[in-house]
Protein backbone atom coordinates (compact mmCIF):
# COMPACT_ATOMS: atom_id res chain seq x y z
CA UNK A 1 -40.88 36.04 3.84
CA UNK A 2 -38.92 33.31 5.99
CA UNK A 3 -39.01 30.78 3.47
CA UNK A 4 -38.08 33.05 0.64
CA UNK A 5 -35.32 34.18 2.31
CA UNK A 6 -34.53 30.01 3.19
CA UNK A 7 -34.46 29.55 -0.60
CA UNK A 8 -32.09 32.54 -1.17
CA UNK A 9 -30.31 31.40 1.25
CA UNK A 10 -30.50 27.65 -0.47
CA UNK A 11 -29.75 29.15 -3.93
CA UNK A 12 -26.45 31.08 -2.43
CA UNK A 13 -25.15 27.78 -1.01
CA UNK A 14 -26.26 25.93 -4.64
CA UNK A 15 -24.02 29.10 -6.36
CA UNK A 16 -20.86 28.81 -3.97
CA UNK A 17 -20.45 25.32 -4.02
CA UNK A 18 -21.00 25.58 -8.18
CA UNK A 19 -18.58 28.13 -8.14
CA UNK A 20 -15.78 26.21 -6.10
CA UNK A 21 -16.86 23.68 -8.06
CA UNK A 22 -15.72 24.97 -11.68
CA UNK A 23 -12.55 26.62 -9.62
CA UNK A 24 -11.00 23.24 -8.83
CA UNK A 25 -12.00 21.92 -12.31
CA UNK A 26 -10.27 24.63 -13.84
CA UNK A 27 -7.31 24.20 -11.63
CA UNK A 28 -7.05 20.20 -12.74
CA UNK A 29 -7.50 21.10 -16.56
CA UNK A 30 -4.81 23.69 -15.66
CA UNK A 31 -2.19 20.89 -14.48
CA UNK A 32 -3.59 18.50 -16.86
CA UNK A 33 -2.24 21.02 -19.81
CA UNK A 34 1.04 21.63 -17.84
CA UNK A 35 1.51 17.56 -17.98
CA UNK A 36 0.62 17.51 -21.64
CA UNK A 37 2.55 20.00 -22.03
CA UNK A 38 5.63 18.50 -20.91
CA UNK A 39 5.15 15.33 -22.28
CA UNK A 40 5.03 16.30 -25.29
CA UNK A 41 7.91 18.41 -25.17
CA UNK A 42 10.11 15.14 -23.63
CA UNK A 43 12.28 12.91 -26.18
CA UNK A 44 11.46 11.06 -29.08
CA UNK A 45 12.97 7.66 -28.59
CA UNK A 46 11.82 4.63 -31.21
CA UNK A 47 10.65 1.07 -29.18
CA UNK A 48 10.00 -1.92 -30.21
CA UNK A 49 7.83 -3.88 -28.47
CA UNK A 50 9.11 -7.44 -27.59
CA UNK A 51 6.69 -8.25 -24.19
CA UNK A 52 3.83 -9.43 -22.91
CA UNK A 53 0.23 -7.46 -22.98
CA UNK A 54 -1.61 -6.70 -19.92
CA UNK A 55 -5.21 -6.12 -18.82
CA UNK A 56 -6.46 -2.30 -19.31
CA UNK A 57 -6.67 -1.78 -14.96
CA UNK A 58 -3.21 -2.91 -15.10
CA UNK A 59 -1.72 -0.36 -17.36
CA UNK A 60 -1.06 2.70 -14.48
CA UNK A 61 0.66 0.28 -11.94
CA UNK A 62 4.08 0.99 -11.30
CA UNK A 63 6.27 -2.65 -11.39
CA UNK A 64 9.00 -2.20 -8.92
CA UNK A 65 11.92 -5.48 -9.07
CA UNK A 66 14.04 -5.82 -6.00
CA UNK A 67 16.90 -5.80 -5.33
CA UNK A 68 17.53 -5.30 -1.80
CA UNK A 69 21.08 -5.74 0.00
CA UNK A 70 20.70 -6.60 3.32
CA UNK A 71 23.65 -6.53 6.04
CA UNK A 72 25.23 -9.89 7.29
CA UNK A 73 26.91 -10.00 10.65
CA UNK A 74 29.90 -12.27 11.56
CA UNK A 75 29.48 -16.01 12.60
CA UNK A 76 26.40 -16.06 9.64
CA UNK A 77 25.41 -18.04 6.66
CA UNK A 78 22.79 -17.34 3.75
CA UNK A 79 21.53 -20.44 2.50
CA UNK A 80 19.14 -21.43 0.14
CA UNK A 81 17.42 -24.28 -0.78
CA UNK A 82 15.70 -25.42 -4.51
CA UNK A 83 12.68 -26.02 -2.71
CA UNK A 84 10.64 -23.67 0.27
CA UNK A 85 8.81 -26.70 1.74
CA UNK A 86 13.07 -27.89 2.92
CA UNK A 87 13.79 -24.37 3.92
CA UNK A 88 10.74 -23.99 6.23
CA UNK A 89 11.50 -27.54 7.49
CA UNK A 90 15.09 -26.13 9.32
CA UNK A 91 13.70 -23.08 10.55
CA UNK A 92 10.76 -25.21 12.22
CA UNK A 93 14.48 -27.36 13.44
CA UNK A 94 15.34 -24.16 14.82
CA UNK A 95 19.22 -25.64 16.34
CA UNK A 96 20.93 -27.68 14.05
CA UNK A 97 24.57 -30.00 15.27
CA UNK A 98 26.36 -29.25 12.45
CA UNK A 99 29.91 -32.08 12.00
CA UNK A 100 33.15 -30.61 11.53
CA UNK A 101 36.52 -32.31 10.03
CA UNK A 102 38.79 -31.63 12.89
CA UNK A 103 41.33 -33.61 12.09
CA UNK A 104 43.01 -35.55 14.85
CA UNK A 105 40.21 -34.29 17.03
CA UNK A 106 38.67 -37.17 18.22
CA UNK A 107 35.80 -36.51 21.28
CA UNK A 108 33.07 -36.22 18.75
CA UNK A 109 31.54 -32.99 20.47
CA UNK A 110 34.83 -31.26 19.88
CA UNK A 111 33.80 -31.87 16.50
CA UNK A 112 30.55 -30.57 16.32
CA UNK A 113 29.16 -26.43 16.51
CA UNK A 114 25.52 -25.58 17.06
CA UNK A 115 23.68 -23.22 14.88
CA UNK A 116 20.71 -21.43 14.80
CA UNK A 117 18.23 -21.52 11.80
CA UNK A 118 16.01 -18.53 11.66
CA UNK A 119 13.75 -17.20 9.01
CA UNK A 120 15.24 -14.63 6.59
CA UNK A 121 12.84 -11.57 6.65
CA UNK A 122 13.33 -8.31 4.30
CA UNK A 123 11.60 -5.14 3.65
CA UNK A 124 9.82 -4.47 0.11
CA UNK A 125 8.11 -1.69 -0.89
CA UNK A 126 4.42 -2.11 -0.93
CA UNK A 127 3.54 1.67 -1.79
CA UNK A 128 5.34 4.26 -3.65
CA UNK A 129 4.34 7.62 -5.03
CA UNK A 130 7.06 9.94 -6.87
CA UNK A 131 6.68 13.53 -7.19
CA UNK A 132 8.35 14.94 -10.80
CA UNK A 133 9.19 18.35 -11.43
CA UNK A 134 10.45 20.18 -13.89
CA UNK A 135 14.30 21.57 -13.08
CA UNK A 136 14.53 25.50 -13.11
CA UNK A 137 18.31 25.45 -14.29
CA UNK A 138 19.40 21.99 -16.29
CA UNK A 139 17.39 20.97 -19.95
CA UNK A 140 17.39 17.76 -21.48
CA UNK A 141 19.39 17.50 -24.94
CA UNK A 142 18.09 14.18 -27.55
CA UNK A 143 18.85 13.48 -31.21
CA UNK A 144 21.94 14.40 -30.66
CA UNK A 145 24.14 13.15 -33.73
CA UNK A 146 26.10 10.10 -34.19
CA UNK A 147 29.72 11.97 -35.55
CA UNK A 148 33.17 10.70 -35.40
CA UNK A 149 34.35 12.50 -31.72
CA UNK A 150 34.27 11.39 -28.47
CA UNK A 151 31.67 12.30 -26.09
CA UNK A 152 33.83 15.11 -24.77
CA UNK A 153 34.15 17.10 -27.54
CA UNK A 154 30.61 16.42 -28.34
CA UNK A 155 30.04 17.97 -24.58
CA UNK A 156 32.26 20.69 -25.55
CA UNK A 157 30.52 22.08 -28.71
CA UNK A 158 26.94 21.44 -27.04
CA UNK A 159 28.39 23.86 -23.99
CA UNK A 160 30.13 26.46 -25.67
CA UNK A 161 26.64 26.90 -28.13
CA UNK A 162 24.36 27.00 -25.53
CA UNK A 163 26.34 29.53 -22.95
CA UNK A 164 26.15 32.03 -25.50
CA UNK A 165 23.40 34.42 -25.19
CA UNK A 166 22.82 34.99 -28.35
CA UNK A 167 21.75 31.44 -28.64
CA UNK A 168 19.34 31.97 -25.86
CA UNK A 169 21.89 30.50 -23.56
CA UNK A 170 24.26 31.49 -20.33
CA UNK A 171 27.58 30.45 -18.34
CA UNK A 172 27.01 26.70 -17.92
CA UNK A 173 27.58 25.18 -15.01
CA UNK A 174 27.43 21.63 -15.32
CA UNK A 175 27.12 18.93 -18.48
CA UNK A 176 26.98 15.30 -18.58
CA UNK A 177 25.66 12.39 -20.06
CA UNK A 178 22.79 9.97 -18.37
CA UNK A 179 23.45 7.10 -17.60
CA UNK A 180 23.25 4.18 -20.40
CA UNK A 181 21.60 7.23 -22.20
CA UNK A 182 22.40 9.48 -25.63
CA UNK A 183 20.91 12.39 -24.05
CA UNK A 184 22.75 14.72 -22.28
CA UNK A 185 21.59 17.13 -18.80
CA UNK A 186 22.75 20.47 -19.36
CA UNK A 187 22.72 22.36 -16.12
CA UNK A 188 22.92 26.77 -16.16
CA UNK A 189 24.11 28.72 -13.57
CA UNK A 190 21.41 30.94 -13.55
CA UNK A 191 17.90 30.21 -12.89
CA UNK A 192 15.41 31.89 -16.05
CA UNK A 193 17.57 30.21 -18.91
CA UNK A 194 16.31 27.10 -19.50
CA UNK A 195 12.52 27.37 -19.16
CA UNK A 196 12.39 29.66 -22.86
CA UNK A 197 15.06 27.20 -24.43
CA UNK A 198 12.32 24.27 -23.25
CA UNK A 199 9.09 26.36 -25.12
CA UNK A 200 11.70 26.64 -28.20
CA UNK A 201 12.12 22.66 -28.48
CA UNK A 202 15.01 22.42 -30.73
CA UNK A 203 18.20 24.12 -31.67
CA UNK A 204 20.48 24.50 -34.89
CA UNK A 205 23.61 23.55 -32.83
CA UNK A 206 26.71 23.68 -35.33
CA UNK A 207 29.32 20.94 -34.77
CA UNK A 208 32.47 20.60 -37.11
CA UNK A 209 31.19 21.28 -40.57
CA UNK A 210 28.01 20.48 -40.01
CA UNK A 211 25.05 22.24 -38.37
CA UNK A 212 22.78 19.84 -36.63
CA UNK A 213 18.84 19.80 -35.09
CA UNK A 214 19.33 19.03 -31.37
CA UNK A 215 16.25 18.55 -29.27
CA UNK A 216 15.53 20.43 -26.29
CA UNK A 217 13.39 19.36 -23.23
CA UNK A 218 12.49 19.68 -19.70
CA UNK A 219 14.94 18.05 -17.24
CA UNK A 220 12.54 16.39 -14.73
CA UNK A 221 13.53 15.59 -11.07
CA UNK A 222 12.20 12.71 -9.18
CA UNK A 223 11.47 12.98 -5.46
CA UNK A 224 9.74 10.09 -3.49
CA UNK A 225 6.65 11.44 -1.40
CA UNK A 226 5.46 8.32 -0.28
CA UNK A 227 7.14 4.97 0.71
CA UNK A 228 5.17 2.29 2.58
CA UNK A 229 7.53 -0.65 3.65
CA UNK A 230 6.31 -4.60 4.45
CA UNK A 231 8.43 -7.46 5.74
CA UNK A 232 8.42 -9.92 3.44
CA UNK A 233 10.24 -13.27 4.29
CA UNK A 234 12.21 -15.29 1.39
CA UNK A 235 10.63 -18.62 0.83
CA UNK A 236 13.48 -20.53 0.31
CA UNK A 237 16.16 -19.04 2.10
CA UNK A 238 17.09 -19.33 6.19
CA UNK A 239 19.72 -17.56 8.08
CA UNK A 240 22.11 -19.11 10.38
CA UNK A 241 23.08 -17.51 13.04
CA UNK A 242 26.25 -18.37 15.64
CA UNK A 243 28.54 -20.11 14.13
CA UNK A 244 31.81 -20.03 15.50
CA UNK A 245 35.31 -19.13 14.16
CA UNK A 246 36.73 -22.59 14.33
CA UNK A 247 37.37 -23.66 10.27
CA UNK A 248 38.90 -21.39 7.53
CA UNK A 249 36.16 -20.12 5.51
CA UNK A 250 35.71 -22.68 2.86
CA UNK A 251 36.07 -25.81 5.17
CA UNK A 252 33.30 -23.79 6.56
CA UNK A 253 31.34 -23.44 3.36
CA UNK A 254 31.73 -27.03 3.09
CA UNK A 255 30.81 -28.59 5.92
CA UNK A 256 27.73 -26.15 6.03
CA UNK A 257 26.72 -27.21 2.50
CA UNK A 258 27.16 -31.24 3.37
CA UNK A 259 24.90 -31.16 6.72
CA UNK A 260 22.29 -29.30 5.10
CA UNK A 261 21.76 -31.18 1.81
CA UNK A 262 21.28 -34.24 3.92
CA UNK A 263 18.00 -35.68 4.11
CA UNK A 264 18.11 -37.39 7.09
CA UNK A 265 19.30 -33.79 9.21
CA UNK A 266 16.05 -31.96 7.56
CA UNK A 267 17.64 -30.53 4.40
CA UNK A 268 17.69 -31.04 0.66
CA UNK A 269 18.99 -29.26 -2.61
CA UNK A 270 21.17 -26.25 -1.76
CA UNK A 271 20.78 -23.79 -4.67
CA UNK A 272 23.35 -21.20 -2.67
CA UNK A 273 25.03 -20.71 0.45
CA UNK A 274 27.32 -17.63 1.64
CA UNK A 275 29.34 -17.59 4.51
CA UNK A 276 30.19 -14.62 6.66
CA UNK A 277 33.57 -15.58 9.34
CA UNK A 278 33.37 -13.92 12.82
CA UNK A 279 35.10 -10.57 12.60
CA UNK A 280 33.67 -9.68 9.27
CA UNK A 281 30.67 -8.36 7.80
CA UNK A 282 28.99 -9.26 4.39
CA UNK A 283 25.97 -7.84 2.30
CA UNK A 284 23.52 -9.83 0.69
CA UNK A 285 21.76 -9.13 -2.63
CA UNK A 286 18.07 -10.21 -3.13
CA UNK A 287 16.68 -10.63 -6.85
CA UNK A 288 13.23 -11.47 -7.76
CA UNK A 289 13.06 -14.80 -7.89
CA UNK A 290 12.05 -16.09 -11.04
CA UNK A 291 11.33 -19.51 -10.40
């Protein structure tokens, strides 16, 4: 009797765990259709492939380019050097004399400002994750036609069709083009408007003498959920630190540039240098470096 009642038992487990199981199956096949669903429904846009392949595990990664401006203080430089073995050399320098034209200075140490050399560090992304959903008021407009107005009539027509309600539409409450786009992001002021317009696809929108098929999809918003940040330090660029107010700025520049391509001080090839005078600030733009 014990050990029927531990198989029923065994058997009930077996069922539940079967049975949550299929639940959270169903539940993934559920959002799996949702996603299909609104891909498919998104804009038609022609490519043409001019790149480079990739290995299959490759395909899903997300490639993220910098381009990270980072805040310079007063009394700074930015240089950088062709090579990373010269730039590593200064930082390992640490202080560097740096000779000034003065003039009719003539003690040599009046002619002369010490600067620090410190490695250039920046943050990059090393995670990301983006959460998309669909918006509840605003739908995506494509194959929208190539006519003789400008863009603000075109906006024009497109909102006065679609804030009629006979067109499946309401009051309108915002329209625009995207960015370096032909699509436009028609937003309602109601919520409940755009979600049948969406399961319709396309609209007979009429525009001059002409009545034209414009194609209607989901407007989808893009929230980061996850960000993990690294330092990362530049390779070939160092950061000077302290130097003082004494030369206009591109005497500065100048005499910066000559002690550091020098050889015989540590340096080599300067591919760039910026300087930032005390009393100001300047921000720095990092790009991948291709080389």
């Amino acid at each position: 009797s014990q050990e029927l009642r531990r198989i029923l038992e065994q058997d009930c487990a077996n069922l539940q765990m079967a049975k949550e199981a299929a639940e959270q199956r169903t539940k993934e096949l559920k959002k799996e259709e949702q996603l299909h669903k609104m891909l498919s429904s998104l804009p038609e846009k022609k490519v043409i492939f001019k790149g480079l392949t990739v290995n299959k595990e490759d395909m899903n990664k997300l490639m993220l380019t910098p381009l990270i401006r980072y805040p310079l203080p007063g009394g700074s430089a930015l240089i950088t050097f062709e090579e990373a073995k010269v730039a590593q050399r200064i930082i390992e320098m640490r202080e560097h004399m740096v000779e000034l034209s003065c003039g009719e200075l003539e003690e040599l140490e009046q002619c002369r400002v010490r600067v620090q050399a410190v490695p250039m560090e920046i943050l990059l992304p090393s995670a990301l994750e983006v959460r998309l959903t669909p918006s509840r008021r605003s739908i995506l407009l494509s194959a929208l036609p190539s006519l003789d107005i400008s863009r603000e009539a075109l906006l024009d027509k497109l909102e006065l069709f679609f804030s009629k309600t006979k067109n499946g539409g309401s009051e309108v409450e915002s329209r625009e083009f995207l960015q370096d786009s032909d699509q436009v992001v028609l937003t309602f002021v109601q919520d409940g408007v755009a979600e049948p317009l969406i399961e319709k696809g396309h609209a007979q929108v009429p525009i001059g003498k002409g009545e034209y098929k414009v194609r209607i999809s989901p407007c989808m918003n893009g929230d980061i959920s996850n960000l993990q940040l690294q330092p990362s330090r530049c390779p070939r660029t160092v950061l000077l630190l302290g130097i003082p107010d004494v030369l206009d700025e591109e005497s500065m520049r100048d005499a910066l540039e000559i002690h550091f391509q020098k050889g015989s001080r540590g340096g080599g090839e300067v591919d760039a240098l910026a300087y930032v005078p005390k009393g100001r600030t300047g921000v720095a733009v990092f790009l991948e470096d291709t080389d």
